[in-house]
Structures are given as C-alpha cells and as structure tokens.
Protein backbone atom coordinates (compact mmCIF):
# COMPACT_ATOMS: atom_id res chain seq x y z
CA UNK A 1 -40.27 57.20 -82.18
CA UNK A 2 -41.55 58.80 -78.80
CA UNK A 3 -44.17 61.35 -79.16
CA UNK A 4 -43.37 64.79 -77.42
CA UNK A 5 -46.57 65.95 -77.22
CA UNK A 6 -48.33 64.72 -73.47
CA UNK A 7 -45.37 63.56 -72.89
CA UNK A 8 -44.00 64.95 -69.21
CA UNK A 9 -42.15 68.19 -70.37
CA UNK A 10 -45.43 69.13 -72.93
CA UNK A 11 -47.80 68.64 -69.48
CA UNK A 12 -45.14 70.50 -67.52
CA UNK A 13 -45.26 73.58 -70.33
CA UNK A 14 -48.66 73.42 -70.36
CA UNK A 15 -48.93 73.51 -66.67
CA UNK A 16 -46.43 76.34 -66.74
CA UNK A 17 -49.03 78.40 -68.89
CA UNK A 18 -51.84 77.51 -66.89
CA UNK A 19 -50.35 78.92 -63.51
CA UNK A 20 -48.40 82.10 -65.16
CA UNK A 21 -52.40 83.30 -66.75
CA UNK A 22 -53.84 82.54 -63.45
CA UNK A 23 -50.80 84.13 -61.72
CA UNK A 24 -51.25 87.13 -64.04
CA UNK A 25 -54.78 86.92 -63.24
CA UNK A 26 -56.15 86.50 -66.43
CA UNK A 27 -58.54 84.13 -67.86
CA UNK A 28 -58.11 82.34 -70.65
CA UNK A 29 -60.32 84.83 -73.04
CA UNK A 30 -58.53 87.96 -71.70
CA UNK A 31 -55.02 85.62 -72.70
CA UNK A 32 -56.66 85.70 -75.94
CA UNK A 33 -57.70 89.04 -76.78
CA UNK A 34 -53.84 89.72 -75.68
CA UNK A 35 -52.64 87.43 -78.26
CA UNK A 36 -55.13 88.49 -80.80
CA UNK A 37 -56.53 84.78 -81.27
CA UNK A 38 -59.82 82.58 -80.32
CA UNK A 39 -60.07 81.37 -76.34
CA UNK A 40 -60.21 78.09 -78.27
CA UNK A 41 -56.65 78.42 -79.05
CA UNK A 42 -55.37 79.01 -75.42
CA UNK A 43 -57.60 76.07 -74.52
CA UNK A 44 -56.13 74.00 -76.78
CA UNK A 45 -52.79 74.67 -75.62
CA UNK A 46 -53.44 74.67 -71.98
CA UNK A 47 -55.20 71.02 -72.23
CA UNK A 48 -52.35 69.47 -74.19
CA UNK A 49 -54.20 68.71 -77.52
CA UNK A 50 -51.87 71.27 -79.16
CA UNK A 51 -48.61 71.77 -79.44
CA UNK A 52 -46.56 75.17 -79.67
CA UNK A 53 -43.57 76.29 -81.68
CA UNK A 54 -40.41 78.45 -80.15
CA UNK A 55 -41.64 81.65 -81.54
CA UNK A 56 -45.12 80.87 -80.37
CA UNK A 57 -43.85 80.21 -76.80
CA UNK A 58 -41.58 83.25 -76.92
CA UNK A 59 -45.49 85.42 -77.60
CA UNK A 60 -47.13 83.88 -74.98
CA UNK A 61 -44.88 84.35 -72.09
CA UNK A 62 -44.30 87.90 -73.57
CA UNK A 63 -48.36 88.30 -72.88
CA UNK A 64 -47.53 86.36 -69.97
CA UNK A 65 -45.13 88.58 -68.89
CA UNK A 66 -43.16 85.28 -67.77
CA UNK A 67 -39.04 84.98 -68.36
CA UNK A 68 -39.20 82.26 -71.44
CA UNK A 69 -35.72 81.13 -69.58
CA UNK A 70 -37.42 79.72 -66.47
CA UNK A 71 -40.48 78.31 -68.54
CA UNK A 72 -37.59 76.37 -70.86
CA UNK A 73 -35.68 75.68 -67.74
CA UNK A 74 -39.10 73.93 -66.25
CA UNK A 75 -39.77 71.64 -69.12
CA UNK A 76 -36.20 70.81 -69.86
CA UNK A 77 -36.17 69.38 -66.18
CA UNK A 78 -38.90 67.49 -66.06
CA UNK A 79 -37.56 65.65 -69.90
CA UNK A 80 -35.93 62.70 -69.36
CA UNK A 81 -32.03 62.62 -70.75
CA UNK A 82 -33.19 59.65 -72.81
CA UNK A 83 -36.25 60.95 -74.67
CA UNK A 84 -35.73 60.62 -77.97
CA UNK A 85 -37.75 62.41 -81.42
C-alpha cells in the first residue's frame, strides 16, 4: 500500500499552502488566528507531518483566498496515474 502522505502531490499541496500565505502575506500565526487554531497546526501542515481532509482544504484556501480548483489541479498533476491507496 503506498502512503499518500510526503508523497509528491502531499509536498506539492503543502508547497501550494506555503506560497498562497506568503503570497497573501501572512505568516503562519496570522493564518492561524484566521482559521481560529494554534500556529502549530499550520506548521504541521505546511511541513508535511500532517495531513488534511477535503473540507479542511476547502477552509484554508477560503482564508487563503486561493481557488481550491487550481490548488486540486496542482496536486493532481504532480500524482502519478499509477499511485495507488
């Protein structure tokens, strides 16, 4: 069973994140106080250790202020056709 998470799409959504906060100019505390949670948690995310569900994505690039479509559209080019569950 492959593992999805630091696999190539999870680095290329988490490098996603990282550039759309420092796009939107905020650091990763301000992200936080947006999305009503610790700066751990946005750390956590943005280093790979954890993973995020669809309706968690769909909150942070709302505080992003990000299209969710090009973010999806990102990692589901950079997963390989054969990566399996």
């Amino acid at each position: 069973m492959a593992k999805t998470i630091r696999s190539k799409g999870h680095e290329t959504l988490c490098q996603a994140l990282i550039e759309a906060r420092k796009s939107a100019g905020l650091t990763q505390a301000e992200l936080a106080d947006r999305l009503r949670c610790h700066q751990s948690f946005v750390a956590r995310i943005e280093s790979g250790e954890r993973r995020i569900d669809v309706v968690e994505l769909i909150v942070l690039t709302r505080a992003l202020g990000i299209a969710i479509e090009d973010t999806v559209a990102l990692v589901e080019h950079s997963t390989p056709k054969d990566h399996r569950i």
